[in-house]
Protein backbone atom coordinates (compact mmCIF):
# COMPACT_ATOMS: atom_id res chain seq x y z
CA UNK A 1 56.58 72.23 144.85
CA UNK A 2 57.35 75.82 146.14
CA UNK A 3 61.13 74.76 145.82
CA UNK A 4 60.50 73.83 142.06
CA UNK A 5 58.93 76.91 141.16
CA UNK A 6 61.51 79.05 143.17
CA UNK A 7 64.45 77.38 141.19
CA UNK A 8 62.13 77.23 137.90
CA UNK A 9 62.01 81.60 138.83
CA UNK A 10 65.68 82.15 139.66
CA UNK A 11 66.92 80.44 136.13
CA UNK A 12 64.20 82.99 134.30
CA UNK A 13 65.70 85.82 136.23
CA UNK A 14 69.16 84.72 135.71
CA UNK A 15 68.41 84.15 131.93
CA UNK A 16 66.69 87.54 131.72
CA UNK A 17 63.12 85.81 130.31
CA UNK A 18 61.59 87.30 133.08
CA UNK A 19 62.97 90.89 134.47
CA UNK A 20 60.45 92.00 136.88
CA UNK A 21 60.64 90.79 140.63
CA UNK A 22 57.31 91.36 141.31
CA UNK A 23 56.41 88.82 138.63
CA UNK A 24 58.31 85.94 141.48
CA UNK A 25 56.42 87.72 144.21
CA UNK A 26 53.01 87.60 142.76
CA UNK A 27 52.96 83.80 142.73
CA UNK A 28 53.09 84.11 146.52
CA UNK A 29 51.55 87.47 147.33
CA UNK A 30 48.13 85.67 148.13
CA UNK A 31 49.58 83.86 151.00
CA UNK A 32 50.51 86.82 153.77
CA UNK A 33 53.75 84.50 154.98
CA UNK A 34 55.52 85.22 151.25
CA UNK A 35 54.92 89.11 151.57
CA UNK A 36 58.28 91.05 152.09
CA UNK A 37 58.15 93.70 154.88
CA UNK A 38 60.99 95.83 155.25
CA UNK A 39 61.46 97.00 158.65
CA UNK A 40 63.48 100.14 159.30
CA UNK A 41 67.17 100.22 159.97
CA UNK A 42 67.41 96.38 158.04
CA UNK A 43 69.05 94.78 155.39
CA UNK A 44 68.16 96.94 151.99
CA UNK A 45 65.86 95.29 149.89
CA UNK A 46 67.52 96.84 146.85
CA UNK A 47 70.92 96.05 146.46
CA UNK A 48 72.62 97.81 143.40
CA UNK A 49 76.25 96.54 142.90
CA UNK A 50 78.17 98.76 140.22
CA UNK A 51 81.59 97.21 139.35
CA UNK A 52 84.33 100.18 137.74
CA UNK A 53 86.33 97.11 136.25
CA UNK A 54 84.15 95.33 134.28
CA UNK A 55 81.76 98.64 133.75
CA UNK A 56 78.92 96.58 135.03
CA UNK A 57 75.61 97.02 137.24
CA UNK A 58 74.00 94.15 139.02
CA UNK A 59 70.69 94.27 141.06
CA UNK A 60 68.86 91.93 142.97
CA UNK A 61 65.34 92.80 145.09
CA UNK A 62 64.61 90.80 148.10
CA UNK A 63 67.93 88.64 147.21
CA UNK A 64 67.05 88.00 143.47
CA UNK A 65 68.57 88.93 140.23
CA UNK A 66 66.98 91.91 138.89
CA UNK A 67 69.33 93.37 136.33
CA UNK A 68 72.91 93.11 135.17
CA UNK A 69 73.86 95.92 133.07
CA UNK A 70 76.37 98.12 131.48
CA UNK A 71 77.48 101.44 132.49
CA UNK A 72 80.06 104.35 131.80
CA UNK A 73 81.54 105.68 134.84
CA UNK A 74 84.10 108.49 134.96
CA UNK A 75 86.57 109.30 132.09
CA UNK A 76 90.06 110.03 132.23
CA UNK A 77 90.37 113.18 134.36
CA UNK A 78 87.29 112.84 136.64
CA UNK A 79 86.08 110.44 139.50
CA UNK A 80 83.47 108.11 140.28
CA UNK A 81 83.27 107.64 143.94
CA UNK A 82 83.50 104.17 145.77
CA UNK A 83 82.11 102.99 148.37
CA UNK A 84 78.86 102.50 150.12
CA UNK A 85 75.66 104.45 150.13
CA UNK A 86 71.59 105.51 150.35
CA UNK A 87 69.89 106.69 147.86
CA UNK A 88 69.74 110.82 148.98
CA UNK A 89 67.05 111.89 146.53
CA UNK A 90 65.06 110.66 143.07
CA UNK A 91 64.23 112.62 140.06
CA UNK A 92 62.67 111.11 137.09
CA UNK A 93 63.33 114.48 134.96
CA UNK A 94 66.58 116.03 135.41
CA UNK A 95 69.12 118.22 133.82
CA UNK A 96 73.04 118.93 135.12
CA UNK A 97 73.54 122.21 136.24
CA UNK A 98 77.04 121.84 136.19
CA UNK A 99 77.73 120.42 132.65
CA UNK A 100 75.73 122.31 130.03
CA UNK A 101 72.72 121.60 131.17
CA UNK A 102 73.01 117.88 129.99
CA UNK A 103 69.88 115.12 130.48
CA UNK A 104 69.93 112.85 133.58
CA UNK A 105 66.76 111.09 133.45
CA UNK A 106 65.37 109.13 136.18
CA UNK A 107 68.72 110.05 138.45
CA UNK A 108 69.10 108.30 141.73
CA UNK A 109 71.55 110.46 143.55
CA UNK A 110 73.67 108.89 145.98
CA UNK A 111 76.36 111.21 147.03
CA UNK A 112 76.20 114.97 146.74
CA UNK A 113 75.70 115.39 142.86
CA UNK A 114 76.72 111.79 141.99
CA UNK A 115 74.10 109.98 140.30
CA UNK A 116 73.05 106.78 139.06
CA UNK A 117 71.28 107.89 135.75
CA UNK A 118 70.03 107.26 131.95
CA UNK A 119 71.69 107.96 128.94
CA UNK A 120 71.23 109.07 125.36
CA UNK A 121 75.13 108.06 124.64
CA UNK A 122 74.55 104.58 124.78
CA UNK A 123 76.93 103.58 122.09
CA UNK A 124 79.86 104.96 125.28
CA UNK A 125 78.31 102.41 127.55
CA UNK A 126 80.48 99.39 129.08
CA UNK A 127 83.47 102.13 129.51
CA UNK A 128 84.35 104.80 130.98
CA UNK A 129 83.02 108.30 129.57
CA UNK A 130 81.37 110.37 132.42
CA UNK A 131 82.08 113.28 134.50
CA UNK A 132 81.62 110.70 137.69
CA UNK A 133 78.07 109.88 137.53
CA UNK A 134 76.90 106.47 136.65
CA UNK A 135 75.54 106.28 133.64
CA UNK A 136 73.02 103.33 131.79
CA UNK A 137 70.83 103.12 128.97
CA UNK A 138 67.67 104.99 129.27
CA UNK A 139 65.19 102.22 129.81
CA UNK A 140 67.90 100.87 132.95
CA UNK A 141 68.13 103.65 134.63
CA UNK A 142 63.99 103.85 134.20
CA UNK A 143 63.81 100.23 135.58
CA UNK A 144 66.04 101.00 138.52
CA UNK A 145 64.24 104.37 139.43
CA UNK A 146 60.96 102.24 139.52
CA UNK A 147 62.86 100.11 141.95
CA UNK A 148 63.91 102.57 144.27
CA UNK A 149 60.37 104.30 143.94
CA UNK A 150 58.84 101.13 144.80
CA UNK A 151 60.94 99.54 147.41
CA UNK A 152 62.08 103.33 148.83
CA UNK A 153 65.50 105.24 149.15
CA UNK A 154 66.08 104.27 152.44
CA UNK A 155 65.38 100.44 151.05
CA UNK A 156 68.05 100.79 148.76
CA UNK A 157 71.89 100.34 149.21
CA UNK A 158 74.42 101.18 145.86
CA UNK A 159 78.18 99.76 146.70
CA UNK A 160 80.17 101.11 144.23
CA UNK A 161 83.97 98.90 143.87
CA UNK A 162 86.51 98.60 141.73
């Protein structure tokens, strides 16, 4: 039966009818054998993929499908950085003190200023239009800051690729 409603839980995630992880981990939080605890130094719980090619974000949490979204990464000009990282700080309010003071709300910052953060030029998303940050539409980047709040930075892993 738990196999059923596993499978029954991945399509829904996969499908996007159900977004939330914590709605799959609620019909087994009851029992303590289903509860997730992350020891320190393992595997990240929160694995953000972003993908410079096809201008695309997945997640998954615990190994499931959180979110697939698009992004804009860096324009003509400027540079996203790949590779491999931990979240370095959160901030759900944030402005860019090195481009006119712009909006980065809720920024994960993984690499000296580089951020993962939200939007207001959403209509630029799924190509590249940033000064190197990640950027997705407001209510994503909220979503993933949750995430990251929830699970913790050093819970968290972003692998950036072409």
């Amino acid at each position: 039966m738990k196999k059923i409603i596993l499978a029954l839980v991945s399509v829904l995630l996969m499908l996007g009818v159900v977004s939330e992880p914590s709605f799959a981990r609620s019909l087994f939080s009851s029992h303590p054998k289903h509860r997730v605890v992350h020891k320190p130094g393992g595997p990240a719980i929160v694995v953000v993929n972003v993908d410079i090619s096809s201008q695309s974000m997945y997640v998954r949490v615990n190994g499931w499908p959180s979110g697939s979204w698009r992004i804009s990464s860096a324009r003509s000009g400027y540079h996203t950085p790949r590779g491999s990282y931990r979240v370095t700080r959160t901030a759900a309010v944030y402005f860019s003190k090195k481009y006119d003071n712009s909006p980065m709300p809720h920024s994960v910052f993984f690499y000296g200023g580089y951020a993962i953060h939200g939007t207001y030029h959403v209509g630029s998303l799924g190509k590249p239009a940033s000064h190197g940050c990640v950027r997705l539409a407001p209510g994503n980047a909220a979503k993933l800051y949750a995430l990251v709040q929830e699970y913790g930075a050093s819970s968290t892993r972003i692998t950036i690729t072409d």
